[in-house]
PDB file of N, CA and C in Angstrom:
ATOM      1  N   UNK A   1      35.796  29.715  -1.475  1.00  0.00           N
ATOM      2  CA  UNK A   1      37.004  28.918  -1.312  1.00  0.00           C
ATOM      3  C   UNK A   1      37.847  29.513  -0.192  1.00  0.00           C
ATOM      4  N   UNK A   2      38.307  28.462   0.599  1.00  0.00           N
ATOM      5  CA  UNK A   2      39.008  29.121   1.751  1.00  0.00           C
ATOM      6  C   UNK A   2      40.477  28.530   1.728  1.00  0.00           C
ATOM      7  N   UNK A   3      41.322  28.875   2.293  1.00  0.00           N
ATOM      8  CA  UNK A   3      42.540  28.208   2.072  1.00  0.00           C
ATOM      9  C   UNK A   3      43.724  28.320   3.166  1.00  0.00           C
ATOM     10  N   UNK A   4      44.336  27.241   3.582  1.00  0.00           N
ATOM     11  CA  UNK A   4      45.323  28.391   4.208  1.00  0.00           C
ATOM     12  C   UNK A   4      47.032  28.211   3.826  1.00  0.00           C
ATOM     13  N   UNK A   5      47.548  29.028   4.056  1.00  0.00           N
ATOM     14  CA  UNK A   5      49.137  28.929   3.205  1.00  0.00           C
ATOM     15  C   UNK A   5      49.856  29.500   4.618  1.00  0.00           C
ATOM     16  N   UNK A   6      50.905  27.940   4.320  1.00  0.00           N
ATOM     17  CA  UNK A   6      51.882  28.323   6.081  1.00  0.00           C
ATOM     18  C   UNK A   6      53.351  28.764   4.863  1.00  0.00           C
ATOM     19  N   UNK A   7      54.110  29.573   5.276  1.00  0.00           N
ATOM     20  CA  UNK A   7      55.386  30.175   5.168  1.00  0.00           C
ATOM     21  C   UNK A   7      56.316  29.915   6.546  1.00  0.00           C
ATOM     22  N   UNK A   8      57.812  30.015   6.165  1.00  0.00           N
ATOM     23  CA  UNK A   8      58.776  30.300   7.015  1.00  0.00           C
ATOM     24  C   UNK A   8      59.072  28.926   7.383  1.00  0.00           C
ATOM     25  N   UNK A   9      59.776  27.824   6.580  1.00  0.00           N
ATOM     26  CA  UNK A   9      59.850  26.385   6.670  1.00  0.00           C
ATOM     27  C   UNK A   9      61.142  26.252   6.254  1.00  0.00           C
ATOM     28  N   UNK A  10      62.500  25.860   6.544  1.00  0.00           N
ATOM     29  CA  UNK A  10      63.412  25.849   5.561  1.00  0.00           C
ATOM     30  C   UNK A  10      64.514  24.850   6.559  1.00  0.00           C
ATOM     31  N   UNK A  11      65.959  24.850   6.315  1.00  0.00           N
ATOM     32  CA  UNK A  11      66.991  24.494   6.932  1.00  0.00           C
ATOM     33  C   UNK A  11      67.832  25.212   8.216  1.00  0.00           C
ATOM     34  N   UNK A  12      67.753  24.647   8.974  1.00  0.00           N
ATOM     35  CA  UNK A  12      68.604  25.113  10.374  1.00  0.00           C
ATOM     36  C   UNK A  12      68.995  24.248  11.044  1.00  0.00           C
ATOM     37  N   UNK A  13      70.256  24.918  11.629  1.00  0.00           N
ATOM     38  CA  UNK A  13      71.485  24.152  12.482  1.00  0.00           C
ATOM     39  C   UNK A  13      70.680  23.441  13.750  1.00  0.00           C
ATOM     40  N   UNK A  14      70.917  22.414  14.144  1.00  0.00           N
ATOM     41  CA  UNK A  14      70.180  22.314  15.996  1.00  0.00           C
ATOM     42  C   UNK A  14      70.804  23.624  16.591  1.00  0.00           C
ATOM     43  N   UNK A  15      69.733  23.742  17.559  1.00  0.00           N
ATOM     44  CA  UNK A  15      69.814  25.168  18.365  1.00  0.00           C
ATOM     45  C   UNK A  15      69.402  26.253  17.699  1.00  0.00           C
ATOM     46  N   UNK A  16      69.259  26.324  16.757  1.00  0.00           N
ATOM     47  CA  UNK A  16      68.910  27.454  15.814  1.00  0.00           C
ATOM     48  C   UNK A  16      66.885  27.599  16.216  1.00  0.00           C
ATOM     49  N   UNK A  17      66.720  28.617  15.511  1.00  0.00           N
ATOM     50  CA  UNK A  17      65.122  28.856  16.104  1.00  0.00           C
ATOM     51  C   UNK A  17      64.825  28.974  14.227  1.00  0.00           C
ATOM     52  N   UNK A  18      62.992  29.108  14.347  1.00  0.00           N
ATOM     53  CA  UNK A  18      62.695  29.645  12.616  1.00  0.00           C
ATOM     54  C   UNK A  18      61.175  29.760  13.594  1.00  0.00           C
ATOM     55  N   UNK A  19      60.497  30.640  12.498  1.00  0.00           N
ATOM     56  CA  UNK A  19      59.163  31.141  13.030  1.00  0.00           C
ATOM     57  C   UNK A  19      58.052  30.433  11.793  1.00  0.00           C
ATOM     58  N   UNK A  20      57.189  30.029  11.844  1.00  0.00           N
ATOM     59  CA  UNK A  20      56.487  29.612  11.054  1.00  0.00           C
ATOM     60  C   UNK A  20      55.225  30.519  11.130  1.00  0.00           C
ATOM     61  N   UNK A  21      54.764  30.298  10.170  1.00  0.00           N
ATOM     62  CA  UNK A  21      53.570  31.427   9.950  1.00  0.00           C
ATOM     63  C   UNK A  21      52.300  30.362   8.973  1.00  0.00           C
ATOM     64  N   UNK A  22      51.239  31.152   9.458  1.00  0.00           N
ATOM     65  CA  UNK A  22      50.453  30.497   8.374  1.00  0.00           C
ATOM     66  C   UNK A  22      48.885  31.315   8.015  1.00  0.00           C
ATOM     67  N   UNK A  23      48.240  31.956   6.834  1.00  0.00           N
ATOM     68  CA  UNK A  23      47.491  32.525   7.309  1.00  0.00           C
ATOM     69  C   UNK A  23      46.363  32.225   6.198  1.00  0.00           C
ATOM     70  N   UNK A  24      45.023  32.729   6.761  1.00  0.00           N
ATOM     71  CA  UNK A  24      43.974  31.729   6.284  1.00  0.00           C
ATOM     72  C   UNK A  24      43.358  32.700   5.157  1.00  0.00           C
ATOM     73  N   UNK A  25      42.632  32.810   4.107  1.00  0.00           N
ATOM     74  CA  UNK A  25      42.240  33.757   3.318  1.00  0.00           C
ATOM     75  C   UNK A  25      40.960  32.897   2.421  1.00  0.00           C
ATOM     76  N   UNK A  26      39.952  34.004   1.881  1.00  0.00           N
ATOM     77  CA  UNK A  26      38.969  33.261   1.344  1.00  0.00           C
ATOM     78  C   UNK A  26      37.701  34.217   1.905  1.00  0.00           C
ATOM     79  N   UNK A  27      36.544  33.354   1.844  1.00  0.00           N
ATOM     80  CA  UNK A  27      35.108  33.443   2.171  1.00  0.00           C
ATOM     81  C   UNK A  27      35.302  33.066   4.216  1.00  0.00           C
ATOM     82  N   UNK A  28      35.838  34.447   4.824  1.00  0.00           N
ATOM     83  CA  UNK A  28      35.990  33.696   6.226  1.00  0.00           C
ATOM     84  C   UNK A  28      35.100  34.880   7.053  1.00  0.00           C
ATOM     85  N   UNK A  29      34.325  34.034   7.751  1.00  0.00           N
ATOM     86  CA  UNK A  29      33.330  34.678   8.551  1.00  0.00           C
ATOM     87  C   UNK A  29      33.989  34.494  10.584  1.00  0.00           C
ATOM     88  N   UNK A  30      34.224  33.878  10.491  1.00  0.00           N
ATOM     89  CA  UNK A  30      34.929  33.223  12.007  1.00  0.00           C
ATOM     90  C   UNK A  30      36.226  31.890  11.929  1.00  0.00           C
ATOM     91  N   UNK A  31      37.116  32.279  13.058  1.00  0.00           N
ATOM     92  CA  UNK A  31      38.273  31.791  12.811  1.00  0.00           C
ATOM     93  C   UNK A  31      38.333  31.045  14.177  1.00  0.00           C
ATOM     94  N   UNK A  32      38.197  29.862  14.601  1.00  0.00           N
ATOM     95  CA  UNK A  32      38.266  29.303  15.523  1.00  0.00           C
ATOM     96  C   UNK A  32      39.501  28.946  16.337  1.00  0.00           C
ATOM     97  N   UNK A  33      39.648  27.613  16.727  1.00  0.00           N
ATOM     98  CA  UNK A  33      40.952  26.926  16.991  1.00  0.00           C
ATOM     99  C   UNK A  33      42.225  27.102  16.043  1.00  0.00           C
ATOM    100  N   UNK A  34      43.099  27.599  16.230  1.00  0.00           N
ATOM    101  CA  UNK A  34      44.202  26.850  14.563  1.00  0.00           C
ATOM    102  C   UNK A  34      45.251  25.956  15.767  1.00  0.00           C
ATOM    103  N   UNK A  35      45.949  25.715  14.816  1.00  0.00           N
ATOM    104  CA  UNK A  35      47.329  25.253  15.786  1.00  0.00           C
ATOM    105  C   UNK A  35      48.356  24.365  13.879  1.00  0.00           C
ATOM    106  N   UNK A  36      49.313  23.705  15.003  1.00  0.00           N
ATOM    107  CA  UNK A  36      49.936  23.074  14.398  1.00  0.00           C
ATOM    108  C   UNK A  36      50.570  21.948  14.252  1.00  0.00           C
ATOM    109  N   UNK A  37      50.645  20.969  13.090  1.00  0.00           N
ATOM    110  CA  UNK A  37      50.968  19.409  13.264  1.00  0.00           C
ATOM    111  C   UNK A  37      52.072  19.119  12.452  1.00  0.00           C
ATOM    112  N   UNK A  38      52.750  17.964  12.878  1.00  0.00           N
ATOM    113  CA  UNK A  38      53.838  17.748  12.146  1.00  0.00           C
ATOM    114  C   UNK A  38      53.487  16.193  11.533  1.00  0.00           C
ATOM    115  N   UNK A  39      54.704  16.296  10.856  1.00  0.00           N
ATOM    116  CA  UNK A  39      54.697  14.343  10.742  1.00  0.00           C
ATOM    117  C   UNK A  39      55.807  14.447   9.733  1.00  0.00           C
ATOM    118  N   UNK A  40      56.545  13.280  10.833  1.00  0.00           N
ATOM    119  CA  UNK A  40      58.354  13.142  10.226  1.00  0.00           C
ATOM    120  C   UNK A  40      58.067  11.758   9.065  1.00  0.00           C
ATOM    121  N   UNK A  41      59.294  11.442   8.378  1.00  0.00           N
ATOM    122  CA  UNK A  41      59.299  10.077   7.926  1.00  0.00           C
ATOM    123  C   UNK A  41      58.457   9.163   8.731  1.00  0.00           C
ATOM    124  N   UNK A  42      57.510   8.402   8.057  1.00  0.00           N
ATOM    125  CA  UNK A  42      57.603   7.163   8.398  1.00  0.00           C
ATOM    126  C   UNK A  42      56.866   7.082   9.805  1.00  0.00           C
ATOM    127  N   UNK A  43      56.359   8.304  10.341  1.00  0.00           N
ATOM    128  CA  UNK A  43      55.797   8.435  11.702  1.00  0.00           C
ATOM    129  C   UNK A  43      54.486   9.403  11.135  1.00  0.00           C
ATOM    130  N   UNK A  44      53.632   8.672  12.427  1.00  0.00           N
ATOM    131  CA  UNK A  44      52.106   9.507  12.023  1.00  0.00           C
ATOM    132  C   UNK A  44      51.915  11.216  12.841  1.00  0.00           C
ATOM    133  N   UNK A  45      51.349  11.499  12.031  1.00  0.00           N
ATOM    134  CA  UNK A  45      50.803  13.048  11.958  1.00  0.00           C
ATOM    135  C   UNK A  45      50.662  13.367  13.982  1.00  0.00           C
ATOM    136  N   UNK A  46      51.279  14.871  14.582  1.00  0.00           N
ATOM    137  CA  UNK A  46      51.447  14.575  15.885  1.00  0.00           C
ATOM    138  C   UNK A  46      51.242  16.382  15.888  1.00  0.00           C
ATOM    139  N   UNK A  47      49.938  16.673  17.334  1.00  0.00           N
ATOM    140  CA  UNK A  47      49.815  17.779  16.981  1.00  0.00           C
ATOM    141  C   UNK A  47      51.187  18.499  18.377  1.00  0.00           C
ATOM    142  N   UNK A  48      51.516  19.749  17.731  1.00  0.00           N
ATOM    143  CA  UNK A  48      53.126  20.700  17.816  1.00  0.00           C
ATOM    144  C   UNK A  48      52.069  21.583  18.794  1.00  0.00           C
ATOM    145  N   UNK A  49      51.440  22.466  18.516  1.00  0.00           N
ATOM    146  CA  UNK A  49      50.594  23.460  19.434  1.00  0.00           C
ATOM    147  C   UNK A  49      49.491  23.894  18.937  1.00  0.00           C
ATOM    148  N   UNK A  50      48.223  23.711  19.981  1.00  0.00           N
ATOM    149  CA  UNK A  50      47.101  25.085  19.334  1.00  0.00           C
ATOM    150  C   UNK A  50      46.545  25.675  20.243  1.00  0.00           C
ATOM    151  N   UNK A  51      46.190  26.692  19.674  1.00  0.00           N
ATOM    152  CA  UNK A  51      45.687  27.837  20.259  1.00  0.00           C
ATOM    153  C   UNK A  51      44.251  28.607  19.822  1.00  0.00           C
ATOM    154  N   UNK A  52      43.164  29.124  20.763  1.00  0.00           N
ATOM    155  CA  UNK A  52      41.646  29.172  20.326  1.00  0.00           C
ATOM    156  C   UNK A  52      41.898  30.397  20.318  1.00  0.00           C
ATOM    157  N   UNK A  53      40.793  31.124  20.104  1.00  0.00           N
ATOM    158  CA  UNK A  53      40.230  32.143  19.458  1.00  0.00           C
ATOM    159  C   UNK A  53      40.436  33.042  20.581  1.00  0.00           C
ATOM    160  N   UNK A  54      40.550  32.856  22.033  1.00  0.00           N
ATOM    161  CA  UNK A  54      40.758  33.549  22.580  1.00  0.00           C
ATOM    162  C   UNK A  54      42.099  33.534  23.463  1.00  0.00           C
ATOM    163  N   UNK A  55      43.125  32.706  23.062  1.00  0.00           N
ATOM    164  CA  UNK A  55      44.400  32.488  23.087  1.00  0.00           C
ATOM    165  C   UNK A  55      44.557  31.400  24.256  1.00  0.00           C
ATOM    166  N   UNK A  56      44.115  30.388  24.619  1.00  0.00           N
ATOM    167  CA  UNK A  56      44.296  29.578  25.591  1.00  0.00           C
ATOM    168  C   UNK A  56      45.065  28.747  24.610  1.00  0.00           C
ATOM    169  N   UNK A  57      46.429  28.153  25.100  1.00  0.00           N
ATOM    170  CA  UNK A  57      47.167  27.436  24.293  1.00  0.00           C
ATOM    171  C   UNK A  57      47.240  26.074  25.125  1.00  0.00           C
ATOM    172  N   UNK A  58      48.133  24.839  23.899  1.00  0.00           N
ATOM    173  CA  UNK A  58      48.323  23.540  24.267  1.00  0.00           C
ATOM    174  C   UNK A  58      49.400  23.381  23.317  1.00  0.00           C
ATOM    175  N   UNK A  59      50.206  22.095  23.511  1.00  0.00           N
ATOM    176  CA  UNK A  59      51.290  22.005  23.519  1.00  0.00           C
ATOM    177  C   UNK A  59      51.434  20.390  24.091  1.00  0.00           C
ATOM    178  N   UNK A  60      52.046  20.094  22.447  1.00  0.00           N
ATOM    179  CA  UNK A  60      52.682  18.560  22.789  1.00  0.00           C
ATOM    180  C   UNK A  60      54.065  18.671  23.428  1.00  0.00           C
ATOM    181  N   UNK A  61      53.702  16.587  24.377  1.00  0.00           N
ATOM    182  CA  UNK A  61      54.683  16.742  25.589  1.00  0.00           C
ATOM    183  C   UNK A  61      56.425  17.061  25.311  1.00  0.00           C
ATOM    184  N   UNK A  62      56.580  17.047  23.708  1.00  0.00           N
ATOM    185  CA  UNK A  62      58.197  17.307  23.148  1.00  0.00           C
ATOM    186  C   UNK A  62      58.584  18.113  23.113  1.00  0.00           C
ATOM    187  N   UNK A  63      57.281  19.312  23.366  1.00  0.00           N
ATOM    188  CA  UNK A  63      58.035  20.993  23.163  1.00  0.00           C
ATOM    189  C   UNK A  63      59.115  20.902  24.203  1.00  0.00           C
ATOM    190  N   UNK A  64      58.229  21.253  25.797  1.00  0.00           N
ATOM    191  CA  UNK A  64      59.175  21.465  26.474  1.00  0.00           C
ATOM    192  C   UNK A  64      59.212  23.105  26.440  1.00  0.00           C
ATOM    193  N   UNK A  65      58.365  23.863  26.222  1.00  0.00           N
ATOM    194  CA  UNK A  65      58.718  25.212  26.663  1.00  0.00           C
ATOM    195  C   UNK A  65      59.931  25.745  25.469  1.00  0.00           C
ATOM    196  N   UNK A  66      60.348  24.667  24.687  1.00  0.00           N
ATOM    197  CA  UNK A  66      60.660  25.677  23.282  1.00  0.00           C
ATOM    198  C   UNK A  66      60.014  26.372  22.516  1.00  0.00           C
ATOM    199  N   UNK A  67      58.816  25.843  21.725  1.00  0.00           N
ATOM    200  CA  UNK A  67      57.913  26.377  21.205  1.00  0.00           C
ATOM    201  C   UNK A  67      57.040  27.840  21.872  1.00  0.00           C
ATOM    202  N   UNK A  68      56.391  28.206  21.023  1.00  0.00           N
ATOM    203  CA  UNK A  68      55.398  29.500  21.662  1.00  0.00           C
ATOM    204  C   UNK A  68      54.141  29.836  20.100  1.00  0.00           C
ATOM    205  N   UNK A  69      53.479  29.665  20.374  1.00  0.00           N
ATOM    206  CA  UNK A  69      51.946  30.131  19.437  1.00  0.00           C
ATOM    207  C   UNK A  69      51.766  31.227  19.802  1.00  0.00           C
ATOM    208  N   UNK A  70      51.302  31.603  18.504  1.00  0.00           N
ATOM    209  CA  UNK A  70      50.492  33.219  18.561  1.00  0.00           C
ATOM    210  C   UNK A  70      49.988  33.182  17.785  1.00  0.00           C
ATOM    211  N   UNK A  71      48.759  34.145  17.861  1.00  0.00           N
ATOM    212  CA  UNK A  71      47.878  34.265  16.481  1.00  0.00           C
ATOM    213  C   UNK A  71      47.426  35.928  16.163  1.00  0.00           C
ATOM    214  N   UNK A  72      47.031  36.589  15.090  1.00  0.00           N
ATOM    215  CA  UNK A  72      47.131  37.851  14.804  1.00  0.00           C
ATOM    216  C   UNK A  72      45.662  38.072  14.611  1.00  0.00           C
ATOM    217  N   UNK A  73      44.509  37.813  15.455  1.00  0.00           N
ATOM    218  CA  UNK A  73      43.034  37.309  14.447  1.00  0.00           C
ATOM    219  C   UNK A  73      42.887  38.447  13.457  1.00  0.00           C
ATOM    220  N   UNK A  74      42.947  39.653  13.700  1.00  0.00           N
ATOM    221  CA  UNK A  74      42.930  41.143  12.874  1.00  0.00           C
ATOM    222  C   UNK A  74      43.420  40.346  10.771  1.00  0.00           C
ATOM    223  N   UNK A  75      45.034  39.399  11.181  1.00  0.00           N
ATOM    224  CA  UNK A  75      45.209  39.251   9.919  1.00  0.00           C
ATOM    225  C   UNK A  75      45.225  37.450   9.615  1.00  0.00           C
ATOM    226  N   UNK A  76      44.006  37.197  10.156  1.00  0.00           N
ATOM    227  CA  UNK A  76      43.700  35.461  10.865  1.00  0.00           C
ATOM    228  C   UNK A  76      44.960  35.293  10.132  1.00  0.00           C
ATOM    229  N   UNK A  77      45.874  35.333  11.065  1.00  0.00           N
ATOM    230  CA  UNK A  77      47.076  34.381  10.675  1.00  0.00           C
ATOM    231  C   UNK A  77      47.471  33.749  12.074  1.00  0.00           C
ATOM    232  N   UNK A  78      48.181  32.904  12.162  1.00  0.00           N
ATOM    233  CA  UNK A  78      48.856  32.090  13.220  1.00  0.00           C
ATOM    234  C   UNK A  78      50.584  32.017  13.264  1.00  0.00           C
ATOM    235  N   UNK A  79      50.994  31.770  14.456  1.00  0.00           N
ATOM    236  CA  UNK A  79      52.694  31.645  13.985  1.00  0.00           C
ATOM    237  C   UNK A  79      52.814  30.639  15.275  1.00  0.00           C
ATOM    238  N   UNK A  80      53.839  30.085  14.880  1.00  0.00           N
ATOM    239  CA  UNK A  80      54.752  29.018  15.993  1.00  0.00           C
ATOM    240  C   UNK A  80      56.186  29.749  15.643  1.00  0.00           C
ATOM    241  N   UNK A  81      56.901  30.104  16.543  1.00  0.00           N
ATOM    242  CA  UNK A  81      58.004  30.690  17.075  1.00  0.00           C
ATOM    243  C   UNK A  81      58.692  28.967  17.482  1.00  0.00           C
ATOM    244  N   UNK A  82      59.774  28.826  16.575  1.00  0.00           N
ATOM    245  CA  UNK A  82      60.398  27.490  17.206  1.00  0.00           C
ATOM    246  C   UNK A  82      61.876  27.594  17.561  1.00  0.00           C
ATOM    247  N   UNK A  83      62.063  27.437  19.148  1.00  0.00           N
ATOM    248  CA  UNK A  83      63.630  27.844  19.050  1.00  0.00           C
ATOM    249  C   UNK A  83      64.429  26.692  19.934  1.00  0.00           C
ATOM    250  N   UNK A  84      65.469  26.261  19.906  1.00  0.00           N
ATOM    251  CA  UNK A  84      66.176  25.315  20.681  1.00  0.00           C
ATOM    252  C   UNK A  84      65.823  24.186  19.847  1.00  0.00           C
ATOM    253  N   UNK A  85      65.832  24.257  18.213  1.00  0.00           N
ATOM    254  CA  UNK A  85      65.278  23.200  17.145  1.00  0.00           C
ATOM    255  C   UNK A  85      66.565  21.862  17.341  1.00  0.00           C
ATOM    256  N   UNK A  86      65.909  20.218  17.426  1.00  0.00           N
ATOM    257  CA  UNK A  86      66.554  19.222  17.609  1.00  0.00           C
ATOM    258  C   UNK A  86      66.364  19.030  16.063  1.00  0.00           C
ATOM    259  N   UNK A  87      67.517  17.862  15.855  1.00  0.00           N
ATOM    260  CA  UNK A  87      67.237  17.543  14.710  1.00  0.00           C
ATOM    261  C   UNK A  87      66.003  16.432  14.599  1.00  0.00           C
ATOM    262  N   UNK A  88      65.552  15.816  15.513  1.00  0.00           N
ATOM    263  CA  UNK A  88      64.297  14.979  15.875  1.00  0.00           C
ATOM    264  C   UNK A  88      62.797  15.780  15.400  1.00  0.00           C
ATOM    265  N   UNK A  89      63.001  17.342  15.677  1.00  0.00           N
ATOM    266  CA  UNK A  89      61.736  17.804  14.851  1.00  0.00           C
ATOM    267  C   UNK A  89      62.235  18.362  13.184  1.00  0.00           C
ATOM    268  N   UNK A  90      62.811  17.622  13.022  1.00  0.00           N
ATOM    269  CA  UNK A  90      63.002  17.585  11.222  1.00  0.00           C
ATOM    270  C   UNK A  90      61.592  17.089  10.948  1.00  0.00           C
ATOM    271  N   UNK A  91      60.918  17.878  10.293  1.00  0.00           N
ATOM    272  CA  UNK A  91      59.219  17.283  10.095  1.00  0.00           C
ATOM    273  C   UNK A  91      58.472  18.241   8.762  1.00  0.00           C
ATOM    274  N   UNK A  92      57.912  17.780   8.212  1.00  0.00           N
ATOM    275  CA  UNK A  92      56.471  18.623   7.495  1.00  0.00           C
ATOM    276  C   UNK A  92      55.378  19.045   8.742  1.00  0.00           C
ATOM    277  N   UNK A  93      55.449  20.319   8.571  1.00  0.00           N
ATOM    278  CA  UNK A  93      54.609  21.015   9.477  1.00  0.00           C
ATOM    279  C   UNK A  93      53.259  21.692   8.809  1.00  0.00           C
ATOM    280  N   UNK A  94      52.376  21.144   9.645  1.00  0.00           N
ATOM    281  CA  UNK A  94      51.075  21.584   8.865  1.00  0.00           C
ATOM    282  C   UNK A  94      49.962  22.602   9.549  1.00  0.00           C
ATOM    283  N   UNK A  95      49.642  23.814   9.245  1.00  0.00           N
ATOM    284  CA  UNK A  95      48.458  24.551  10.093  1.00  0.00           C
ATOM    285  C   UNK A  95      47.479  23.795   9.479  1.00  0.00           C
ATOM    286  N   UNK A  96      46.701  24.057  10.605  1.00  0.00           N
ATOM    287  CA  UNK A  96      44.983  23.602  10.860  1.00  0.00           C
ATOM    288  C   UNK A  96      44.085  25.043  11.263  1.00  0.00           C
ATOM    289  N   UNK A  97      43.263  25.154  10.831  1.00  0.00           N
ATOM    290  CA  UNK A  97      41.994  25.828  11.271  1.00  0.00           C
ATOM    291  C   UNK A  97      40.555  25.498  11.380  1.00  0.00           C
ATOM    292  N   UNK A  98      39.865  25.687  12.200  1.00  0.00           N
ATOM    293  CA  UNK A  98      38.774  25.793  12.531  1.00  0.00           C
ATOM    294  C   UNK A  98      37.924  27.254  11.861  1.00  0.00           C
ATOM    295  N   UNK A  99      37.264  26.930  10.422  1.00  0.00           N
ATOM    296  CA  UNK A  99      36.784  28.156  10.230  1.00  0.00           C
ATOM    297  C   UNK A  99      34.867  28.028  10.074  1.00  0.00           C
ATOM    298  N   UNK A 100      34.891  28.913   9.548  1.00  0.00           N
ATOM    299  CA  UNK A 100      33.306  29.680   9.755  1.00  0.00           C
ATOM    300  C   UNK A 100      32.349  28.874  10.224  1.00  0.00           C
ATOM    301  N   UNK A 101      32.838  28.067  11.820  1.00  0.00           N
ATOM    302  CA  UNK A 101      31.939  27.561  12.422  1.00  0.00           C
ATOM    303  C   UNK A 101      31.788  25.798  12.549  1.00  0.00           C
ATOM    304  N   UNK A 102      32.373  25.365  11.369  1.00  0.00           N
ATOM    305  CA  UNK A 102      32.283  23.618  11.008  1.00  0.00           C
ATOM    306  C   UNK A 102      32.974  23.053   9.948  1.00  0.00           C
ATOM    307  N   UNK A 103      33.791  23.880   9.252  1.00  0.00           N
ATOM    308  CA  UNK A 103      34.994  23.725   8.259  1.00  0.00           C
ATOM    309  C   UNK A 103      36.437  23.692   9.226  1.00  0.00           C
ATOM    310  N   UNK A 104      36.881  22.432   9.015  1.00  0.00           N
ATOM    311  CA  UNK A 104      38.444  22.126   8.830  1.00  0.00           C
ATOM    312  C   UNK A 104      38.856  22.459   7.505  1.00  0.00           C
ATOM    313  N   UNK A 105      39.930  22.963   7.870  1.00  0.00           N
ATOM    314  CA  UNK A 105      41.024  22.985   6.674  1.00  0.00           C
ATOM    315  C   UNK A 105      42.651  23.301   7.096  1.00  0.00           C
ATOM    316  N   UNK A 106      42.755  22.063   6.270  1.00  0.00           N
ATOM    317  CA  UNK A 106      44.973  22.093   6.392  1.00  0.00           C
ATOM    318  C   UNK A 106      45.542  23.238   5.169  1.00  0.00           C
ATOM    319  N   UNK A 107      46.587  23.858   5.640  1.00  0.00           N
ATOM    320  CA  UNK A 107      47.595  23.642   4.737  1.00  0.00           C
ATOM    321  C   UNK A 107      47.984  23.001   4.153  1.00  0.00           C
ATOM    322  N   UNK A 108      49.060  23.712   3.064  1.00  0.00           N
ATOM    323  CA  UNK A 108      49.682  22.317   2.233  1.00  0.00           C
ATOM    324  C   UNK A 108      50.815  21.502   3.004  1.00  0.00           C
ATOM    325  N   UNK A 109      51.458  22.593   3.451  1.00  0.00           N
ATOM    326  CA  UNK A 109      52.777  21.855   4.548  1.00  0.00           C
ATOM    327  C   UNK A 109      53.938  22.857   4.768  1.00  0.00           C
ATOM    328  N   UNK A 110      54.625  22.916   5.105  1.00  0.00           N
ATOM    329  CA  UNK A 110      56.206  23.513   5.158  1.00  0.00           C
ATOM    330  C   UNK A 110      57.013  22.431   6.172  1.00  0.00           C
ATOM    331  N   UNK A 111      58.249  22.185   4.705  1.00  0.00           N
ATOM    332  CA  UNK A 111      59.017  21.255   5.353  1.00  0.00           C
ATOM    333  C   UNK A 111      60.042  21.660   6.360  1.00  0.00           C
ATOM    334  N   UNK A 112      60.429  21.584   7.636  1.00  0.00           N
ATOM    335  CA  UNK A 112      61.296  22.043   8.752  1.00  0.00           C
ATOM    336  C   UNK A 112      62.089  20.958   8.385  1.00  0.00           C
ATOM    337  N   UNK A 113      63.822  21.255   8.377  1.00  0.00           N
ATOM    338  CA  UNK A 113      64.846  20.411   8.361  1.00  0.00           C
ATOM    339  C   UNK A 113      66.110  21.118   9.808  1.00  0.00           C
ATOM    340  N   UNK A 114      66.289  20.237  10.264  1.00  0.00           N
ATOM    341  CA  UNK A 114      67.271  20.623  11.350  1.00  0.00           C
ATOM    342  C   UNK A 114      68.358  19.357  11.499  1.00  0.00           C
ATOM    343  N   UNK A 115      69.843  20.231  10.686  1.00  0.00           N
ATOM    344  CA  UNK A 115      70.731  19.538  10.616  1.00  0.00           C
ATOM    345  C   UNK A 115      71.748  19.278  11.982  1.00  0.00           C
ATOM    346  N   UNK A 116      72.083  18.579  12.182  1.00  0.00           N
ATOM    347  CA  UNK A 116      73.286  18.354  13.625  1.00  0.00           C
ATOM    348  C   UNK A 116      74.587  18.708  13.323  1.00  0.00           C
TER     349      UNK A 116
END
C-alpha cells in the first residue's frame, strides 16, 4: 500500500505565503514526477507545478513566479512554497506522484483558503 499525505493547508490573508508539503510512504521502490493540482468551486482540477526526479520544473500560466517546487527525494516528499497568495487560489490542493514505475497516486487534498 502506498499513499501519499499533503500537510500545511489552512487560512491566509492575500499576500500572505503557506508552504505545502506532501510526502509519499508505503511499498516505494522509485519516485518519479510529483507536482501539484488544485480545483476551486465549481471549476475543474488545474495542474499548480511539477517537478521530475531530477528537478526540471513546470508551472501553470497563474503562478507567475509566485510559486516555487521542491522535492526532498532522500524523504520522497515534495513542497510548493506559495507566496503573494490571491484570494482566486482559494482551492483544494492535491499532490500527485508518479511511483514505482506505473502507479499514480493522489492525495487526499489540503484545503488553501485566502481571505481579502
Amino acid at each position: 500500500q502506498v499513499q501519499l499525505v499533503e500537510s500545511g493547508g489552512g487560512l491566509v490573508q492575500a499576500g500572505g505565503s503557506l508552504r505545502l508539503s506532501c510526502a509519499a510512504s508505503g511499498r516505494i521502490f522509485t519516485i518519479g514526477a510529483m507536482g501539484w493540482y488544485r480545483q476551486a468551486p465549481g471549476k475543474e482540477r488545474e495542474m499548480v507545478a511539477s517537478i521530475t526526479h531530477a528537478g526540471i520544473t513546470k508551472f501553470g500560466d497563474f503562478v507567475k513566479g509566485r510559486f516555487t517546487i521542491s522535492r526532498d527525494n532522500a524523504k520522497n516528499t515534495v513542497y510548493l512554497q506559495m507566496n503573494s497568495l490571491k484570494p482566486e487560489d482559494t482551492a483544494v490542493y492535491y499532490c500527485k506522484a508518479e511511483l514505482n514505475g506505473s502507479l499514480e497516486r493522489w492525495g487526499q487534498g489540503t484545503l488553501v483558503t485566502v481571505s481579502s
